[in-house]
PDB file of N, CA and C in Angstrom:
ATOM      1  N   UNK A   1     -28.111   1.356  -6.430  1.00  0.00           N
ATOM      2  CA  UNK A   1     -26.937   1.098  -7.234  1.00  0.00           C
ATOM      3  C   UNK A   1     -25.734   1.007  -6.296  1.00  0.00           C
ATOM      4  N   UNK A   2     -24.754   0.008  -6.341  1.00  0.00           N
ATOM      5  CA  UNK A   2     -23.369   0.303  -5.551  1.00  0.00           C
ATOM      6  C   UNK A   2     -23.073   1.184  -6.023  1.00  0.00           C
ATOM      7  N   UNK A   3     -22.318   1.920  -4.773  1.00  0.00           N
ATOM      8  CA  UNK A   3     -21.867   3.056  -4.654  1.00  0.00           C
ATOM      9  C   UNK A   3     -20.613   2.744  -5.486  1.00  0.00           C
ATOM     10  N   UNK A   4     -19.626   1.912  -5.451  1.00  0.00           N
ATOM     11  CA  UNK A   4     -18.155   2.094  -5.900  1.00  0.00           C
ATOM     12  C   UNK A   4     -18.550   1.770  -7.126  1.00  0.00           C
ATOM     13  N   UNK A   5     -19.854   1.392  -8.136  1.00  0.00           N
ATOM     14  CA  UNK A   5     -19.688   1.538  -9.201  1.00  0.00           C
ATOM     15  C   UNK A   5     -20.590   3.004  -9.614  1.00  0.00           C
ATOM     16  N   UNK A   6     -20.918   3.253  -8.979  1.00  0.00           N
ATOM     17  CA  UNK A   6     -21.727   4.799  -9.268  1.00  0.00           C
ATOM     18  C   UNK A   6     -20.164   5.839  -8.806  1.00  0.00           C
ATOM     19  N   UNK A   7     -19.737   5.772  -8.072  1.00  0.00           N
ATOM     20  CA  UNK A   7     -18.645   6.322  -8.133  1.00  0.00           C
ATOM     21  C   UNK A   7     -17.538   6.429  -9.688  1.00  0.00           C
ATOM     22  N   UNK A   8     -17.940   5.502 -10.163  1.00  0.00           N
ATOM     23  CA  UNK A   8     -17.006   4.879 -11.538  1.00  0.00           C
ATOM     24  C   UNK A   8     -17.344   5.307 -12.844  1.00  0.00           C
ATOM     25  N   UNK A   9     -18.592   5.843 -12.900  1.00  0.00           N
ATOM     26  CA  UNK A   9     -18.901   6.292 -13.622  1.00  0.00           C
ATOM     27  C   UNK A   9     -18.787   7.828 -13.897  1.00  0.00           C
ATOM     28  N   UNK A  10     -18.640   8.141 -14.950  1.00  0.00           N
ATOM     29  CA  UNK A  10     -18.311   9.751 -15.991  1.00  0.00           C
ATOM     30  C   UNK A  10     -19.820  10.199 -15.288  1.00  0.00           C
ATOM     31  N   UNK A  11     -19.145  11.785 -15.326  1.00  0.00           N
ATOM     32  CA  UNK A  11     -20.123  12.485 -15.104  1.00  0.00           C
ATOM     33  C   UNK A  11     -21.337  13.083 -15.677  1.00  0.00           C
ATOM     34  N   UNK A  12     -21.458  12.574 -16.819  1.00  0.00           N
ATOM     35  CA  UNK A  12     -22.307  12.403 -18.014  1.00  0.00           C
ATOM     36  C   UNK A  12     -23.023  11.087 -17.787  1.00  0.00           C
ATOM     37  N   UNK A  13     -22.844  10.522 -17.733  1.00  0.00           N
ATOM     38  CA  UNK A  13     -23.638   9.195 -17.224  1.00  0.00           C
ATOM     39  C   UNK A  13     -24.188   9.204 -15.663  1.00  0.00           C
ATOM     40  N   UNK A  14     -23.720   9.889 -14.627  1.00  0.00           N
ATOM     41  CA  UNK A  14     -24.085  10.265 -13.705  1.00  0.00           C
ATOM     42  C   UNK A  14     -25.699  11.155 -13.736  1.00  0.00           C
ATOM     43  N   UNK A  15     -25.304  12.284 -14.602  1.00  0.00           N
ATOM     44  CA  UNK A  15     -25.894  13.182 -15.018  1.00  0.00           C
ATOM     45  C   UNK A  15     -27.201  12.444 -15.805  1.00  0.00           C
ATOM     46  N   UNK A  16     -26.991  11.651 -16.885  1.00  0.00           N
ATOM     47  CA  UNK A  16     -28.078  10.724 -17.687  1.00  0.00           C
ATOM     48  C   UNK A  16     -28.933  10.363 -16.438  1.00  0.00           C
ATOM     49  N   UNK A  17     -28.472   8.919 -15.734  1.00  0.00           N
ATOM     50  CA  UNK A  17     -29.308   8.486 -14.860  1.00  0.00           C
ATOM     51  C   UNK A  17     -30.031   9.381 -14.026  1.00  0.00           C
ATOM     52  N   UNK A  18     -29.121  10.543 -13.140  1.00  0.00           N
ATOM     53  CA  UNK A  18     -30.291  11.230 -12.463  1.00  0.00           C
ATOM     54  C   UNK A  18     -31.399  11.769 -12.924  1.00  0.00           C
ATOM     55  N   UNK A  19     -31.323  12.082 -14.580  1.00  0.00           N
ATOM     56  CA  UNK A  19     -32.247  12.678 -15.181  1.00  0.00           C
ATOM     57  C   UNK A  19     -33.610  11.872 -15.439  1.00  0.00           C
ATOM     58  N   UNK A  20     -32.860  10.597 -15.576  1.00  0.00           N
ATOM     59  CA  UNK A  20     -33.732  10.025 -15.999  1.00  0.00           C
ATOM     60  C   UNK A  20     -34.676   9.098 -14.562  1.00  0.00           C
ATOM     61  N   UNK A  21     -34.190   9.271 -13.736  1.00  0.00           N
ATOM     62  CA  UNK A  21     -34.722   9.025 -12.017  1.00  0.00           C
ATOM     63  C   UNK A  21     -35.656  10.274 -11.847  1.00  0.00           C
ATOM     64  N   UNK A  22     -35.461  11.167 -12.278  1.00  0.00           N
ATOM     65  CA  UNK A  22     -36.319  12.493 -11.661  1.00  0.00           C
ATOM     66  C   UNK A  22     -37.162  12.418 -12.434  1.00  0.00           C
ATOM     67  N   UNK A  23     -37.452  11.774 -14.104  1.00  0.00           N
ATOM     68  CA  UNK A  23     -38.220  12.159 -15.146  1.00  0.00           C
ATOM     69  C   UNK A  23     -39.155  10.959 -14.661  1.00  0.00           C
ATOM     70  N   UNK A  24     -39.016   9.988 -14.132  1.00  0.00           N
ATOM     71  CA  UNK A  24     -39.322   8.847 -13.311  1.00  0.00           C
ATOM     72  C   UNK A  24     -40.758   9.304 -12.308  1.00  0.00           C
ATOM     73  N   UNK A  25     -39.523  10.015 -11.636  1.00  0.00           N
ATOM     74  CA  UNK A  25     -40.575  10.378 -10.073  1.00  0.00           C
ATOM     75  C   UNK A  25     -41.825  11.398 -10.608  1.00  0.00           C
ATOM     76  N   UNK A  26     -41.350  12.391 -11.594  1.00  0.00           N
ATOM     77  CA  UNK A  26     -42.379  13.453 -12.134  1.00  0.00           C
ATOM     78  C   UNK A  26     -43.150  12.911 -12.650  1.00  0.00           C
ATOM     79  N   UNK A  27     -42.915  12.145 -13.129  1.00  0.00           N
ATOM     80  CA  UNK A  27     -44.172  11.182 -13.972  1.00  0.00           C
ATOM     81  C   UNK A  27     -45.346  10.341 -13.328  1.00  0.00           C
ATOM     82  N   UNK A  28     -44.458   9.519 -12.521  1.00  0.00           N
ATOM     83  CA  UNK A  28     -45.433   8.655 -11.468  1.00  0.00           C
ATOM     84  C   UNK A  28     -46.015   9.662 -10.452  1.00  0.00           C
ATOM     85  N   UNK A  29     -45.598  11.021  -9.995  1.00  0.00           N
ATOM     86  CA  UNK A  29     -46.337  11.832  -9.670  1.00  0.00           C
ATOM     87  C   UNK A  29     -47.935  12.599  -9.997  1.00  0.00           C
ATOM     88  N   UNK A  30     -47.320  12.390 -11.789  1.00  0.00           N
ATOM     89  CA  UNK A  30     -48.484  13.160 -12.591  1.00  0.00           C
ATOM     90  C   UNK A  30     -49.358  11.986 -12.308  1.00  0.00           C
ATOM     91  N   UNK A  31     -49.087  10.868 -13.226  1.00  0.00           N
ATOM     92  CA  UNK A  31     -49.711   9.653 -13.239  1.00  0.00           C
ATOM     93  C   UNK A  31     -50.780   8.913 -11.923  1.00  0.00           C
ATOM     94  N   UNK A  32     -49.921   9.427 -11.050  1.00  0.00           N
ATOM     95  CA  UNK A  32     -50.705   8.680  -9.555  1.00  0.00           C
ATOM     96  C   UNK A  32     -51.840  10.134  -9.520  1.00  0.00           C
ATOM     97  N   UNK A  33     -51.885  10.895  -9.854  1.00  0.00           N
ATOM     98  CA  UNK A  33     -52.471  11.861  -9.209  1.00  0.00           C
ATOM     99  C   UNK A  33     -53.724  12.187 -10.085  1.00  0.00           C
ATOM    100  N   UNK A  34     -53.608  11.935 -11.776  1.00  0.00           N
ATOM    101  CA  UNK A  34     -54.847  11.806 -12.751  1.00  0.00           C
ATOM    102  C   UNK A  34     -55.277  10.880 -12.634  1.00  0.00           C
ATOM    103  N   UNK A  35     -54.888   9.709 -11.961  1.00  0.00           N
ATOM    104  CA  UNK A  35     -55.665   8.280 -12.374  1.00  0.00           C
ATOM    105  C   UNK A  35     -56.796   8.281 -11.177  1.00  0.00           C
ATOM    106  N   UNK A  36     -56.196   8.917 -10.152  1.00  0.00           N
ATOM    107  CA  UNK A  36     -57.389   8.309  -8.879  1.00  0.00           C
ATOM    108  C   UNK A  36     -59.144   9.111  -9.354  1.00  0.00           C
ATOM    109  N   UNK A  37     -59.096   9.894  -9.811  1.00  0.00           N
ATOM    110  CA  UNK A  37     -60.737   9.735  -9.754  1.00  0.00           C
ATOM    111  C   UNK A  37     -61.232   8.844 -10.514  1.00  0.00           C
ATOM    112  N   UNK A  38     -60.852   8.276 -11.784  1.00  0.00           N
ATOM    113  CA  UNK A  38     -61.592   6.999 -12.275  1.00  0.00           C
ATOM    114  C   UNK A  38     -61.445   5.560 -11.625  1.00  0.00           C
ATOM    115  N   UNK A  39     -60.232   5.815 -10.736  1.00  0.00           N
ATOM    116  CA  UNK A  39     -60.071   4.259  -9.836  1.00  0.00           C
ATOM    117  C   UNK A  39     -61.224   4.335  -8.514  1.00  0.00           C
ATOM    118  N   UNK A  40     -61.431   5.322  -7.798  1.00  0.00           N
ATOM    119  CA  UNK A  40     -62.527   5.957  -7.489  1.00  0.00           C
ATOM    120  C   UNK A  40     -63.601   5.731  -7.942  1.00  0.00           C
ATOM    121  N   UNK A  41     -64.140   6.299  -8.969  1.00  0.00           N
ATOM    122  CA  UNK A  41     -65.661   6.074  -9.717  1.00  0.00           C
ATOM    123  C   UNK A  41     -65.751   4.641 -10.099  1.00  0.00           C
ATOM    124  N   UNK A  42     -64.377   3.562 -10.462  1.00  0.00           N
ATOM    125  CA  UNK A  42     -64.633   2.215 -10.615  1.00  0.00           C
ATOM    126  C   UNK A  42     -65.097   1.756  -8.711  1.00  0.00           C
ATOM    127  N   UNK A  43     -64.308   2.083  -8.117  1.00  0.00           N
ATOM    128  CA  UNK A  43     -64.782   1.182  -7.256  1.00  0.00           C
ATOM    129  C   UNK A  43     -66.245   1.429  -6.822  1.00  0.00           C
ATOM    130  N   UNK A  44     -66.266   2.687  -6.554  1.00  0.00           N
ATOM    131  CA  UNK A  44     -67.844   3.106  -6.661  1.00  0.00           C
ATOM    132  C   UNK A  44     -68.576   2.401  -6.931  1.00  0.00           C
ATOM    133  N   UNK A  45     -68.589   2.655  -8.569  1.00  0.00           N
ATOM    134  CA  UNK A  45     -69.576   1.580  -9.408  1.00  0.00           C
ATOM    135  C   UNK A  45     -69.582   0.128  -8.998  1.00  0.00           C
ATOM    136  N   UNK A  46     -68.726  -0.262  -8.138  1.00  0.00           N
ATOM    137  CA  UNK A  46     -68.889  -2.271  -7.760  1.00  0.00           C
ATOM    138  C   UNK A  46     -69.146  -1.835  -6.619  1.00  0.00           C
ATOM    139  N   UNK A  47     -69.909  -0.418  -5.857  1.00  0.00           N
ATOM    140  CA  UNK A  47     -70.682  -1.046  -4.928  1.00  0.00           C
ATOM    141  C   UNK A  47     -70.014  -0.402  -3.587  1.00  0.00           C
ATOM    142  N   UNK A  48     -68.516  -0.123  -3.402  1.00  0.00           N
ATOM    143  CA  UNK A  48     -67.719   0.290  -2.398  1.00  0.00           C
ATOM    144  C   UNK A  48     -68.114   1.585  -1.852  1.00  0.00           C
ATOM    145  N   UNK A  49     -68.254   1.376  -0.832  1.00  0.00           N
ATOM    146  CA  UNK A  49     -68.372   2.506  -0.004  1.00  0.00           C
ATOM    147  C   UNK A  49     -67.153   3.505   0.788  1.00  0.00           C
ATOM    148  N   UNK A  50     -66.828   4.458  -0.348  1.00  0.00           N
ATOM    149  CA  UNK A  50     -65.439   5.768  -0.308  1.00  0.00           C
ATOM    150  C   UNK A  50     -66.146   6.450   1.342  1.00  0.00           C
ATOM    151  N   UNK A  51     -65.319   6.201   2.307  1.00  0.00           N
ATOM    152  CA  UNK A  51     -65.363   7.002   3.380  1.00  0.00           C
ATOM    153  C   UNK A  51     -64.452   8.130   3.857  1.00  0.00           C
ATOM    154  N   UNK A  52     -64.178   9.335   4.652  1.00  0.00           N
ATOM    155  CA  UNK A  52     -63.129   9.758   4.648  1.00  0.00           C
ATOM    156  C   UNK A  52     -62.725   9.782   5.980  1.00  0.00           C
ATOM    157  N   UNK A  53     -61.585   9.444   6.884  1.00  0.00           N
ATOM    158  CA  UNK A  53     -61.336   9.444   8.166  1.00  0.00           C
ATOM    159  C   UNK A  53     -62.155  10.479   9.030  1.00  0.00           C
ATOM    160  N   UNK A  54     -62.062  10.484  10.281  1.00  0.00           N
ATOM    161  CA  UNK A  54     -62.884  11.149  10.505  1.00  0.00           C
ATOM    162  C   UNK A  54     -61.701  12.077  11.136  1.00  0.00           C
ATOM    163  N   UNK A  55     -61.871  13.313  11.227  1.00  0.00           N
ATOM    164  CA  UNK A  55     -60.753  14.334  12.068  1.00  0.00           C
ATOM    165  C   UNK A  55     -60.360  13.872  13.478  1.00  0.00           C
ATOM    166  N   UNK A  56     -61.153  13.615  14.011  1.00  0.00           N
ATOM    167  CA  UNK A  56     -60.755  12.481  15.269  1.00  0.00           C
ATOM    168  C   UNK A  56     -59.775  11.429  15.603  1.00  0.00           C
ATOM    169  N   UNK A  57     -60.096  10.560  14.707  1.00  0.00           N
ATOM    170  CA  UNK A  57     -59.488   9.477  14.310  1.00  0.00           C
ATOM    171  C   UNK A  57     -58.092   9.980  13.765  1.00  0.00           C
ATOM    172  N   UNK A  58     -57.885  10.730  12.920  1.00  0.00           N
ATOM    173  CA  UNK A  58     -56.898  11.319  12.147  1.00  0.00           C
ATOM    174  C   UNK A  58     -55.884  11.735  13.099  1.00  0.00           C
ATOM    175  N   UNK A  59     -56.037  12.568  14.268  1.00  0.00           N
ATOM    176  CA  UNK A  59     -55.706  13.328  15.156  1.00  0.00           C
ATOM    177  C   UNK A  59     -54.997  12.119  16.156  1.00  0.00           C
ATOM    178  N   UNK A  60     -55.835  11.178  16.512  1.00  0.00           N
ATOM    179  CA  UNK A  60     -55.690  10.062  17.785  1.00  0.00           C
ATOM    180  C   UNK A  60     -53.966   9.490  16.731  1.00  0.00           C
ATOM    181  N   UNK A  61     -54.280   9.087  15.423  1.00  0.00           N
ATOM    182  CA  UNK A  61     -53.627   8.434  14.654  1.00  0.00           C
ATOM    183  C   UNK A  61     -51.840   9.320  14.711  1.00  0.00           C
ATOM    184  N   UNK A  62     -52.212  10.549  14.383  1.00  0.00           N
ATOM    185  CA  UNK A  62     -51.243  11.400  14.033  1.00  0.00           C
ATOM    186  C   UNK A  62     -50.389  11.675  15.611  1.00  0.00           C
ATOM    187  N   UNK A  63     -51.199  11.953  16.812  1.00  0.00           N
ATOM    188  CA  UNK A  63     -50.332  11.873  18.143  1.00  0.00           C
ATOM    189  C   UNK A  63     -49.681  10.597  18.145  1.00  0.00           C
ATOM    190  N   UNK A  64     -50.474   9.291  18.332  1.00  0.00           N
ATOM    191  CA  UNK A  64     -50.075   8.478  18.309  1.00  0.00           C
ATOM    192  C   UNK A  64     -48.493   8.052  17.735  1.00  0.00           C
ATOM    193  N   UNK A  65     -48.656   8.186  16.514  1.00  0.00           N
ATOM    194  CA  UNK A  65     -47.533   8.257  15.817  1.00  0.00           C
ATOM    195  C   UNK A  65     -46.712   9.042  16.223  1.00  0.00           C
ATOM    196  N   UNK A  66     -46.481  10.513  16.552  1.00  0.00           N
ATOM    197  CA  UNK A  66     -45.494  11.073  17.244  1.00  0.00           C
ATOM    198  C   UNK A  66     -44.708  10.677  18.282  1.00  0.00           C
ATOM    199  N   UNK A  67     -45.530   9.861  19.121  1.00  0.00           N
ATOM    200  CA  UNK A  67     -45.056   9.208  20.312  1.00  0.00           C
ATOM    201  C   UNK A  67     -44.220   8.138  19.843  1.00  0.00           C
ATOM    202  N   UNK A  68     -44.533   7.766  19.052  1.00  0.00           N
ATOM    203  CA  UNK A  68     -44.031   6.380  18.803  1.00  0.00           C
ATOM    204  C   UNK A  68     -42.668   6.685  17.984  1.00  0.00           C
ATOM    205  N   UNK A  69     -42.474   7.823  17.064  1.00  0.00           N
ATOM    206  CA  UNK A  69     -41.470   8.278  16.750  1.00  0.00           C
ATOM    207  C   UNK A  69     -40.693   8.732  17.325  1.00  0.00           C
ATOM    208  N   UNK A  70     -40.993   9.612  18.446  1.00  0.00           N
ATOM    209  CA  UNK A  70     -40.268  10.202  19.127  1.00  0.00           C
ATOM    210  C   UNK A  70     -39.342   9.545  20.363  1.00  0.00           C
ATOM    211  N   UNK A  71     -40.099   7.591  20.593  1.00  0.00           N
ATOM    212  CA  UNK A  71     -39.437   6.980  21.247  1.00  0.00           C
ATOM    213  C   UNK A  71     -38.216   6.469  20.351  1.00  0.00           C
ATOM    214  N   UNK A  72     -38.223   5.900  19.087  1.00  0.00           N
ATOM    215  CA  UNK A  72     -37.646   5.730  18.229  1.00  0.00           C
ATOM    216  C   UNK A  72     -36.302   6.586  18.077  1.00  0.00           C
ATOM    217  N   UNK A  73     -36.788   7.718  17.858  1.00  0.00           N
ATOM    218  CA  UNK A  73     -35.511   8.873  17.396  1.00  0.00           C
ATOM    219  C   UNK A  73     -34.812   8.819  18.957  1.00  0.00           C
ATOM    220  N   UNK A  74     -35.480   8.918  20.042  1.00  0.00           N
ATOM    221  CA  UNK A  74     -34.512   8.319  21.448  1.00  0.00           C
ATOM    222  C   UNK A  74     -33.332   7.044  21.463  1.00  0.00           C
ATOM    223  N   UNK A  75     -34.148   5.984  20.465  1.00  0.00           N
ATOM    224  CA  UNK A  75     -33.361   5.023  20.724  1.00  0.00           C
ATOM    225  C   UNK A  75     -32.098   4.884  19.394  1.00  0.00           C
ATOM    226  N   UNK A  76     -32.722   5.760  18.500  1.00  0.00           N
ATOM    227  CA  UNK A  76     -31.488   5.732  17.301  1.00  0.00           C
ATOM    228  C   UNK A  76     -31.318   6.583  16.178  1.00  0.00           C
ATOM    229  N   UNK A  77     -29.854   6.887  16.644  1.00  0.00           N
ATOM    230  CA  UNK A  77     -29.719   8.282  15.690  1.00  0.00           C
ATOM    231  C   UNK A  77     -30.192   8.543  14.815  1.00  0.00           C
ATOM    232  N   UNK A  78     -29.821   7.517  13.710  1.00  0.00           N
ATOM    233  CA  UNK A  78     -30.198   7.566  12.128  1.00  0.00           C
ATOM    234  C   UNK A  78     -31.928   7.932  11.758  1.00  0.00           C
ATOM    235  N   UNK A  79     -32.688   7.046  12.758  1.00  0.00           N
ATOM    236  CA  UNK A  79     -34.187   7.440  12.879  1.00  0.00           C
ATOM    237  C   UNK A  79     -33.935   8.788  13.200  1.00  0.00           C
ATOM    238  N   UNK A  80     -33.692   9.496  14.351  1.00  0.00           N
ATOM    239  CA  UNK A  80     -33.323  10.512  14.334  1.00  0.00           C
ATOM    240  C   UNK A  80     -33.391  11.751  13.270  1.00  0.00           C
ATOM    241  N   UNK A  81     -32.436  11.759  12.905  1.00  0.00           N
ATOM    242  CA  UNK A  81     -31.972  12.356  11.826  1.00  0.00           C
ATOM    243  C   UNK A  81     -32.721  12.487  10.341  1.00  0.00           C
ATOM    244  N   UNK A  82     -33.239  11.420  10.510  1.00  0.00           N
ATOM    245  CA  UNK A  82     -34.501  11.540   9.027  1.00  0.00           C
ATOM    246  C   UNK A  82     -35.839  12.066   9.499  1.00  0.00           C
ATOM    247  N   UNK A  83     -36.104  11.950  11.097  1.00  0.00           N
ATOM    248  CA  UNK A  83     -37.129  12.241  11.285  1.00  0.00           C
ATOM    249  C   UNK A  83     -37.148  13.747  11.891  1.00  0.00           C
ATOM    250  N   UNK A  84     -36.331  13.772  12.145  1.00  0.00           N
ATOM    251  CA  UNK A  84     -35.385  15.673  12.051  1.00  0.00           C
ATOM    252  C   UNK A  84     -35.436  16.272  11.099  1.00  0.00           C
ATOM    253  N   UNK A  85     -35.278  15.972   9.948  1.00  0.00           N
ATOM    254  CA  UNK A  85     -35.283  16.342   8.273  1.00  0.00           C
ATOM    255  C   UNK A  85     -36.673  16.440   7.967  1.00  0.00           C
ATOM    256  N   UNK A  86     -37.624  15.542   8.360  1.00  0.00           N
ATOM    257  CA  UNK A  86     -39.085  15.032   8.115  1.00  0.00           C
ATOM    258  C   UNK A  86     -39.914  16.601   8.357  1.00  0.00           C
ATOM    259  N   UNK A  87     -39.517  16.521   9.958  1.00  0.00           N
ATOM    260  CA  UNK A  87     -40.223  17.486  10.286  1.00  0.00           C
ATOM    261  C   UNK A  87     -40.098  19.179  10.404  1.00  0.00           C
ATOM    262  N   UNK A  88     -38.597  19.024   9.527  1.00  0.00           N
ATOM    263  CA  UNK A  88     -37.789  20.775   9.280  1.00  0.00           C
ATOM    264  C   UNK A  88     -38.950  20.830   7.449  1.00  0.00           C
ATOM    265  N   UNK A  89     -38.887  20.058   6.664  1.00  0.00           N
ATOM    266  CA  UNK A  89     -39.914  19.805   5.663  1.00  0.00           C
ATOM    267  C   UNK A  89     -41.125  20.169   5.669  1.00  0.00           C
ATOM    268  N   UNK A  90     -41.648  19.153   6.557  1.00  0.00           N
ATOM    269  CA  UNK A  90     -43.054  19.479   7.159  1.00  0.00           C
ATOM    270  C   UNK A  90     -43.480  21.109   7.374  1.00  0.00           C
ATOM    271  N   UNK A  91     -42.761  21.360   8.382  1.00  0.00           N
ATOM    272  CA  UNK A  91     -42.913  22.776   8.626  1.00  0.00           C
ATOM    273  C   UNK A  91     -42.671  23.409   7.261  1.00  0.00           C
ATOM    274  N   UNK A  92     -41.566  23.905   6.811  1.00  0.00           N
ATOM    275  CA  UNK A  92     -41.218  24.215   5.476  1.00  0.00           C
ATOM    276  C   UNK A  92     -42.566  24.264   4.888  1.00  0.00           C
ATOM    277  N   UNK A  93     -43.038  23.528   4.087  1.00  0.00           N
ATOM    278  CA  UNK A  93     -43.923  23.248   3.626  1.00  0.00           C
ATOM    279  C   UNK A  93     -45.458  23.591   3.790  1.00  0.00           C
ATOM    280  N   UNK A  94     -45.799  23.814   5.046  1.00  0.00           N
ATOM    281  CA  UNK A  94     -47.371  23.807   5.917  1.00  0.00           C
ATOM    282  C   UNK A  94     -47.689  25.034   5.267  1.00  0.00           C
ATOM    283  N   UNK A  95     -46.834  26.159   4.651  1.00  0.00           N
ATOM    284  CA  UNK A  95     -47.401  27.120   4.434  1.00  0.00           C
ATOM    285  C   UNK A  95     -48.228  26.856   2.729  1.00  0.00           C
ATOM    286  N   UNK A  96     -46.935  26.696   2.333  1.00  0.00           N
ATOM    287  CA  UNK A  96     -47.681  26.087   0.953  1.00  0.00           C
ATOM    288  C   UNK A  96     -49.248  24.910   1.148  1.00  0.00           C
ATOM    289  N   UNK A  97     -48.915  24.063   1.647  1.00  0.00           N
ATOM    290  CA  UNK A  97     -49.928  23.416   1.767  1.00  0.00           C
ATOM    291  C   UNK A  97     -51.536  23.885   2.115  1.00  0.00           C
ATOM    292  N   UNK A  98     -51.127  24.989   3.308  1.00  0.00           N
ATOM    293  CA  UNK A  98     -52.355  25.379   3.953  1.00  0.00           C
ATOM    294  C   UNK A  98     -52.953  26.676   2.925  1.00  0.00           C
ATOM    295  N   UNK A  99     -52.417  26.922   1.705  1.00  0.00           N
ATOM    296  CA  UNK A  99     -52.539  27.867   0.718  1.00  0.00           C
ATOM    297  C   UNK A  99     -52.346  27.506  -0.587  1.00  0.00           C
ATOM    298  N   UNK A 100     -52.074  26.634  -1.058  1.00  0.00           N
ATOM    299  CA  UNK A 100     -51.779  26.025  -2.114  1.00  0.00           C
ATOM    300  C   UNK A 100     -53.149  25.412  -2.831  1.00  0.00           C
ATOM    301  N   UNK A 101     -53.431  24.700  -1.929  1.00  0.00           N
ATOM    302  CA  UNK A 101     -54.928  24.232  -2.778  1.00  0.00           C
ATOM    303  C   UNK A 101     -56.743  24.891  -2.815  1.00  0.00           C
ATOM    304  N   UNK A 102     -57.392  25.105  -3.314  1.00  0.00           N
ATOM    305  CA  UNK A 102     -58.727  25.275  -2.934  1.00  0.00           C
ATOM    306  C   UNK A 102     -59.168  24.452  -2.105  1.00  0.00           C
ATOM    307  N   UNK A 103     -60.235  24.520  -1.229  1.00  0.00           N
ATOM    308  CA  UNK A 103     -60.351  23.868  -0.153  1.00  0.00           C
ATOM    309  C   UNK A 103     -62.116  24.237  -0.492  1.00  0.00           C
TER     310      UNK A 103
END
């Protein structure tokens, strides 16, 4: 949305839209997250073969990428700065994650 008309708007209408942006994201959250085992069992059924990375691969993938970010956030702040945020999150988070689900 432009900003100088989001600026223009009452704070009640401010208030509406964000609500209705978050009721958005919660949803397509729920939604993306019940649908995959039957999109799953369809592809299945035509035959597809569901593999899962291998920890290896995952690992090569995930350094990889660090490097490549980390040249990035060298060459520009703004990368920087989100990828600064990314990984104060990340951490944040690892605890929940590594405890949060059954495994």
């Amino acid at each position: 949305m432009n900003k100088a008309k989001w600026d223009a708007l009452s704070d009640k209408h401010k208030a509406i839209i964000q609500t209705a942006c978050k009721a958005n994201v919660a949803n397509q959250f729920a939604e993306g997250e019940a649908i995959q085992g039957k999109a799953l069992a369809t592809l299945k059924s035509k035959g597809v073969t569901i593999h899962k990375w291998d920890p290896d691969i995952i690992a090569t993938l995930r350094k990889t990428w660090n490097e490549v970010a980390a040249e990035e956030a060298a060459k520009d702040a703004k990368f920087k700065e989100v990828w600064d945020n990314l990984n104060a999150f990340r951490k944040e988070y690892s605890l929940w994650s590594d405890l949060g689900y059954l495994k």
